[in-house]
PDB file of N, CA and C in Angstrom:
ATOM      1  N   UNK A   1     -60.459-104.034  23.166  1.00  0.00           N
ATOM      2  CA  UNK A   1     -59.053-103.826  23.423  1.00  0.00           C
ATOM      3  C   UNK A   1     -58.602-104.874  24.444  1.00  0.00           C
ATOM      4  N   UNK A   2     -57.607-105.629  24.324  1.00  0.00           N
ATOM      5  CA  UNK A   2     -56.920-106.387  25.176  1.00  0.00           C
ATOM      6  C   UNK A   2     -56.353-106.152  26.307  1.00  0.00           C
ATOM      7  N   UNK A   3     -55.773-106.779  27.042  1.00  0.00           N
ATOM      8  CA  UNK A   3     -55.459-106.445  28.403  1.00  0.00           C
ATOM      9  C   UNK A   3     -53.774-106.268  27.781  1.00  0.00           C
ATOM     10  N   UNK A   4     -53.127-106.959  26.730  1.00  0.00           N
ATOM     11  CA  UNK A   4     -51.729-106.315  26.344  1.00  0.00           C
ATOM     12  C   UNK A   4     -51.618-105.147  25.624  1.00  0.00           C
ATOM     13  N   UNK A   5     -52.579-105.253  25.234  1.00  0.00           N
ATOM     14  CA  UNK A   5     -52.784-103.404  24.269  1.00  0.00           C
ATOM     15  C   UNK A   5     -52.693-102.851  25.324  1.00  0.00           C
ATOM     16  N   UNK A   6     -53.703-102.793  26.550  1.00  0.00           N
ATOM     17  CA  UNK A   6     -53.937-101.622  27.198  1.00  0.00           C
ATOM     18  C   UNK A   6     -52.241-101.214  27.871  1.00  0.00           C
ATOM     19  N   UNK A   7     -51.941-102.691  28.371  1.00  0.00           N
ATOM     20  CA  UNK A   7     -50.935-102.301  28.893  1.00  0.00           C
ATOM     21  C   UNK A   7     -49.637-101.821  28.088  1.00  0.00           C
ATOM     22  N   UNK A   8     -49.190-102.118  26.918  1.00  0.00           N
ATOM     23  CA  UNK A   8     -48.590-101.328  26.198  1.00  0.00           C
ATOM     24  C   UNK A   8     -48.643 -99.954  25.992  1.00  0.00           C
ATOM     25  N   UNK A   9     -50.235 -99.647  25.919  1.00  0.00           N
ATOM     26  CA  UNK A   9     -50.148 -98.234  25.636  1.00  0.00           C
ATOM     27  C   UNK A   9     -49.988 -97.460  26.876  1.00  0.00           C
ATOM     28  N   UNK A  10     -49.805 -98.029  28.085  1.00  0.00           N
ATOM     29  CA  UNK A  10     -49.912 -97.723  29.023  1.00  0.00           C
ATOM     30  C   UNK A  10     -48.740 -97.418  29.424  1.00  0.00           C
ATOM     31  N   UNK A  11     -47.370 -98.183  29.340  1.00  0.00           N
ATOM     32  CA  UNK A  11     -46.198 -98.443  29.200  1.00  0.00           C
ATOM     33  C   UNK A  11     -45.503 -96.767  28.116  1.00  0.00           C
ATOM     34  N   UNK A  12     -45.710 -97.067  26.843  1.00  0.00           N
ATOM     35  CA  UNK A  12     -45.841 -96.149  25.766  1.00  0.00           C
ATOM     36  C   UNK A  12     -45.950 -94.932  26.518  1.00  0.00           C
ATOM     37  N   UNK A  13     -47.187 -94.652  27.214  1.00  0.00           N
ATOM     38  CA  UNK A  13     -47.512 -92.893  27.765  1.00  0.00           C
ATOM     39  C   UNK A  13     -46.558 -92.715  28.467  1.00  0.00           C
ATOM     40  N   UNK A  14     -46.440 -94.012  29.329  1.00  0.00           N
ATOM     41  CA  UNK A  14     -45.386 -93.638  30.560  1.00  0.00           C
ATOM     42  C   UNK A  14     -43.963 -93.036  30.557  1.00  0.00           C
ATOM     43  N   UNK A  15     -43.119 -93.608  29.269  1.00  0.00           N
ATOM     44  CA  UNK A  15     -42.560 -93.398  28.461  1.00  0.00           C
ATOM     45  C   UNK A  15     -42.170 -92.224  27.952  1.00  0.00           C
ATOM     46  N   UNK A  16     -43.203 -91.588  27.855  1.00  0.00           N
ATOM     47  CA  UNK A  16     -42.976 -90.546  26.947  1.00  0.00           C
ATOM     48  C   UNK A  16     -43.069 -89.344  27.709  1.00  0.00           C
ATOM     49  N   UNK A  17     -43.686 -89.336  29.253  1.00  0.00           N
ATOM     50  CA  UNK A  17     -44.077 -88.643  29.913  1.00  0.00           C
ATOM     51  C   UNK A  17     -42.651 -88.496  30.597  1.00  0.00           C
ATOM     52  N   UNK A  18     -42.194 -89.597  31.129  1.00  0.00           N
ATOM     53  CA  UNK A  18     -40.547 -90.070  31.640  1.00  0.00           C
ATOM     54  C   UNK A  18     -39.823 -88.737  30.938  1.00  0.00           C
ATOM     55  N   UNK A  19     -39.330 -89.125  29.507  1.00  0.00           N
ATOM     56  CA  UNK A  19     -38.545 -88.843  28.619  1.00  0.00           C
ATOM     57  C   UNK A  19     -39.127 -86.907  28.543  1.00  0.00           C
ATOM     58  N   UNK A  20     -40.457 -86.661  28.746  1.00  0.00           N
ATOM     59  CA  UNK A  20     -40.673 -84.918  28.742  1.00  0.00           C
ATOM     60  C   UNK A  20     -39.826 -84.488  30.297  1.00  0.00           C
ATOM     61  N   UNK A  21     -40.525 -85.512  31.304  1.00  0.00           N
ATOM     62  CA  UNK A  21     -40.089 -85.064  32.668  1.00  0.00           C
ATOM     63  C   UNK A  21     -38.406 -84.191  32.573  1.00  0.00           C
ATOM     64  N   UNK A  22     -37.797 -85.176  32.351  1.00  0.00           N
ATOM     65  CA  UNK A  22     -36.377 -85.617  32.170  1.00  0.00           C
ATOM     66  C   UNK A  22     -35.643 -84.300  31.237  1.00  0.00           C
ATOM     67  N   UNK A  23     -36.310 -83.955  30.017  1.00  0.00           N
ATOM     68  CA  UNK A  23     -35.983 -83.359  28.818  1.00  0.00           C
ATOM     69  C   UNK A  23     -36.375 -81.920  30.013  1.00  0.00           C
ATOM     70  N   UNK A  24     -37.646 -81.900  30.646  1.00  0.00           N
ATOM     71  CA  UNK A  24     -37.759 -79.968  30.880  1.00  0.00           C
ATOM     72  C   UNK A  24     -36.847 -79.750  31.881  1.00  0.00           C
ATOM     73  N   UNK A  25     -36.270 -81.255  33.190  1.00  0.00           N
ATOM     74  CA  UNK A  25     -34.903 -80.813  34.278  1.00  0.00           C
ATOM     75  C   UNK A  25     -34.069 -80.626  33.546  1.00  0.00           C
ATOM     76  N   UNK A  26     -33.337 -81.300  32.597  1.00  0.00           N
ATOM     77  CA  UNK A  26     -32.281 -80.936  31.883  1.00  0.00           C
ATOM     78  C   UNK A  26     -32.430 -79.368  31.356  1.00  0.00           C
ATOM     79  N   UNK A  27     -33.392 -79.299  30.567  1.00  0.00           N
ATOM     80  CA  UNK A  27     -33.624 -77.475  30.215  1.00  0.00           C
ATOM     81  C   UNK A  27     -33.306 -76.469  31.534  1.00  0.00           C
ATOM     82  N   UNK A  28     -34.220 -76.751  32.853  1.00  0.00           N
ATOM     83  CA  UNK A  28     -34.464 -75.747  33.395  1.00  0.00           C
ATOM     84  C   UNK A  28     -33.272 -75.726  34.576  1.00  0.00           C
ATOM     85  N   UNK A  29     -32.574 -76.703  34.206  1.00  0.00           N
ATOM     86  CA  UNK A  29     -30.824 -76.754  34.890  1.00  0.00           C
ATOM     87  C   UNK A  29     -30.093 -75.879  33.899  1.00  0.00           C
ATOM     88  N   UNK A  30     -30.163 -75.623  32.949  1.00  0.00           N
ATOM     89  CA  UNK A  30     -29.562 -74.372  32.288  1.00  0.00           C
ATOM     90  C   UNK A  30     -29.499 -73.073  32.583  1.00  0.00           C
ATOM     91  N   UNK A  31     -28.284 -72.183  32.540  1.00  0.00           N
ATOM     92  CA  UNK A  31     -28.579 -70.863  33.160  1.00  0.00           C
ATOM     93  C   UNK A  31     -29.903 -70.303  31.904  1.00  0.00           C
ATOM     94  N   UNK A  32     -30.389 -69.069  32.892  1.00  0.00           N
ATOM     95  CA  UNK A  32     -31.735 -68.228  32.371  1.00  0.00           C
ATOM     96  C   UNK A  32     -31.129 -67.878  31.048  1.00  0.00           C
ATOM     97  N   UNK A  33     -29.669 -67.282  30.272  1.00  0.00           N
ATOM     98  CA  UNK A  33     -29.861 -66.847  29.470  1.00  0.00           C
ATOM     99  C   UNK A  33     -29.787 -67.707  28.258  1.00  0.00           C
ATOM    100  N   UNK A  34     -29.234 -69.101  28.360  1.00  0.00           N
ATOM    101  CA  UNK A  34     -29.475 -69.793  27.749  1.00  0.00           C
ATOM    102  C   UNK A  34     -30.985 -70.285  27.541  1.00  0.00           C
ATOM    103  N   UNK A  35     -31.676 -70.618  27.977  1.00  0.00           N
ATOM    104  CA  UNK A  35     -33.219 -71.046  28.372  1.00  0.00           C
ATOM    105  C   UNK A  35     -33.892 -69.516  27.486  1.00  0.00           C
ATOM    106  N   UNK A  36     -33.673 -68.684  27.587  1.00  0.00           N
ATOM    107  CA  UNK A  36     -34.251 -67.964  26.190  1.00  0.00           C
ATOM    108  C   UNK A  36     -33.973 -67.833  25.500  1.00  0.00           C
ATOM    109  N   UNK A  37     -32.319 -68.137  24.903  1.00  0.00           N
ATOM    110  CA  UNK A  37     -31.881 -68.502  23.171  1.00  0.00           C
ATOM    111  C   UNK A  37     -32.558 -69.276  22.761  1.00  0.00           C
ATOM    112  N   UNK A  38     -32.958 -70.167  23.304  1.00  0.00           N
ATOM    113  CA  UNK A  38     -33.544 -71.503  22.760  1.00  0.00           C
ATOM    114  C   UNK A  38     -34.929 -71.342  22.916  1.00  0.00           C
ATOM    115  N   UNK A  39     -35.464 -70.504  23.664  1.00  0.00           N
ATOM    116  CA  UNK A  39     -37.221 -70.060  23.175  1.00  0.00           C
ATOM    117  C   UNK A  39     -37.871 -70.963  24.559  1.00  0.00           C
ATOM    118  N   UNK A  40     -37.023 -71.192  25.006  1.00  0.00           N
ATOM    119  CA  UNK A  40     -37.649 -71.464  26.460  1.00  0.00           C
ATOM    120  C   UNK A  40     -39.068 -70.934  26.674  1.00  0.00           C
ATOM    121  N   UNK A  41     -39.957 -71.622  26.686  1.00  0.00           N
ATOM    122  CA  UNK A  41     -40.865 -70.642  27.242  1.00  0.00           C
ATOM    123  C   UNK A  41     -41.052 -70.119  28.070  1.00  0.00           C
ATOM    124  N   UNK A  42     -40.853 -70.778  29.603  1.00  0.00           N
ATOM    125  CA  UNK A  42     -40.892 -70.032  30.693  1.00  0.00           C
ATOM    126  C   UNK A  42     -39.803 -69.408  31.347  1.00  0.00           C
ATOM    127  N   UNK A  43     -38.748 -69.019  29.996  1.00  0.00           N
ATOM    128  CA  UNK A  43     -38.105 -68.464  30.769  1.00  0.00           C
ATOM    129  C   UNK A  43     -37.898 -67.217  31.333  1.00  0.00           C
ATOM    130  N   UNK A  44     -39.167 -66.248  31.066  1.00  0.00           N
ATOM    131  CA  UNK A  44     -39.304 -65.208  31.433  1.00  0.00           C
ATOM    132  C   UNK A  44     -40.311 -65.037  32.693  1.00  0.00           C
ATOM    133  N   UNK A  45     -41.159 -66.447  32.848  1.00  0.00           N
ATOM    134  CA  UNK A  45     -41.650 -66.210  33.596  1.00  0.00           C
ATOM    135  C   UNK A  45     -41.140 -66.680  35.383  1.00  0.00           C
ATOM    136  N   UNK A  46     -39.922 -67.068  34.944  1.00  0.00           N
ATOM    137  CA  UNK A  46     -39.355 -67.369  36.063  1.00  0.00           C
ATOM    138  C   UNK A  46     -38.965 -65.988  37.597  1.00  0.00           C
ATOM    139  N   UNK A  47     -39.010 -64.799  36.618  1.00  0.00           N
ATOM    140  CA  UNK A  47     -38.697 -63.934  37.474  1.00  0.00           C
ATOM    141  C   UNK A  47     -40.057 -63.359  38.134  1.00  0.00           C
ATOM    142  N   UNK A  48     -41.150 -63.705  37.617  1.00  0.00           N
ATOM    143  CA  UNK A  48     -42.666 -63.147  38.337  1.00  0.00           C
ATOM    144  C   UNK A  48     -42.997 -64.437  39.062  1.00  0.00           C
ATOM    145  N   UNK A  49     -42.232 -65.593  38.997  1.00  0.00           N
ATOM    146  CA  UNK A  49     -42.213 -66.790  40.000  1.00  0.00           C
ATOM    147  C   UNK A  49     -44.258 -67.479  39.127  1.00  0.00           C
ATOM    148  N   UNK A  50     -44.595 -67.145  38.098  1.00  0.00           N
ATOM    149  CA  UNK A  50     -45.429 -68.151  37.509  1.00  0.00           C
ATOM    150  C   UNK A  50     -44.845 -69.346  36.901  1.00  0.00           C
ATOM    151  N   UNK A  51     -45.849 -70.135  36.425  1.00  0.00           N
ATOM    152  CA  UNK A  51     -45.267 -71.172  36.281  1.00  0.00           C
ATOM    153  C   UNK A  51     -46.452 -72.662  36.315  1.00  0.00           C
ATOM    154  N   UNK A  52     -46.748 -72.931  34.854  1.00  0.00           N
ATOM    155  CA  UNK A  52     -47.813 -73.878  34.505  1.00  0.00           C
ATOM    156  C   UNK A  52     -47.321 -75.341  34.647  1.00  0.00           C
ATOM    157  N   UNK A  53     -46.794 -75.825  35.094  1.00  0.00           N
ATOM    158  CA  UNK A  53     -46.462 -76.860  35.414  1.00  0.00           C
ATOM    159  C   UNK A  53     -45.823 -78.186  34.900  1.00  0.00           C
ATOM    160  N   UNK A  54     -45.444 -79.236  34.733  1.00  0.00           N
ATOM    161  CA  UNK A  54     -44.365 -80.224  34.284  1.00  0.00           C
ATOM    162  C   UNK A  54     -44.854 -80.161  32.976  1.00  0.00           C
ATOM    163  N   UNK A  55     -44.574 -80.353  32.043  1.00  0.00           N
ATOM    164  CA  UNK A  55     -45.350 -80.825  30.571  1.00  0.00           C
ATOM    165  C   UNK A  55     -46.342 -79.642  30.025  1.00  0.00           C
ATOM    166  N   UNK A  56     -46.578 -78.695  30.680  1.00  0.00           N
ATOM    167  CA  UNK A  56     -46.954 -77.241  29.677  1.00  0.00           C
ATOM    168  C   UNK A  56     -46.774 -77.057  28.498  1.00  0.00           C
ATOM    169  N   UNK A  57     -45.523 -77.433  28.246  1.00  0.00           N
ATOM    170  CA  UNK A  57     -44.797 -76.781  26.775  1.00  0.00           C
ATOM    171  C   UNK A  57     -45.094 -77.767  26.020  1.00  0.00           C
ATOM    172  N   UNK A  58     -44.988 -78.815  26.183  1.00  0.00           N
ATOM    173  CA  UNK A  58     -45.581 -80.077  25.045  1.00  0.00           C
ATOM    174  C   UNK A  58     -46.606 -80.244  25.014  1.00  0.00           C
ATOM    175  N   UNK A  59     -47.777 -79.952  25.125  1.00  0.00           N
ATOM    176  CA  UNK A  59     -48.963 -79.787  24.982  1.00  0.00           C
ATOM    177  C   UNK A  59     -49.263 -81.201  25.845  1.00  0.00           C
ATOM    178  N   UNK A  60     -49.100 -81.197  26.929  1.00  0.00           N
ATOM    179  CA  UNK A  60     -49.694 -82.317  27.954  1.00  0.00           C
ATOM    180  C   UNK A  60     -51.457 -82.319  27.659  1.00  0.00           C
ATOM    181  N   UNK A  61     -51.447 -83.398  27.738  1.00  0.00           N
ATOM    182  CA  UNK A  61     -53.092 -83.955  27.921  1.00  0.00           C
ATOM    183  C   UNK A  61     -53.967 -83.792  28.673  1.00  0.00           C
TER     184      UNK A  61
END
């Protein structure tokens, strides 16, 4: 593997990790009852204050 591959794919993750970050503030700036129409997942667990961390729901790596 090359040193531009690596860094592309490197670029690529970053990317995409950005774009989840970004996508779950926008969600979890929504009021609670919206955030469970839409299947929110944690949005029930907001009231027992759990809570798995940035990228949970997309199946982070």
């Amino acid at each position: 593997m090359s040193i531009l591959s690596s860094i592309g794919r490197l670029a690529t993750e970053f990317s995409a990790a950005r774009a989840r970050y970004q996508t779950e503030r926008a969600i979890r700036s929504l009021p609670i009852e919206l955030q469970k129409d839409i299947g929110w997942p944690e949005a029930a667990d907001t009231r027992t204050g759990a809570r798995n961390g940035v990228g949970s729901w997309a199946g982070a790596k």
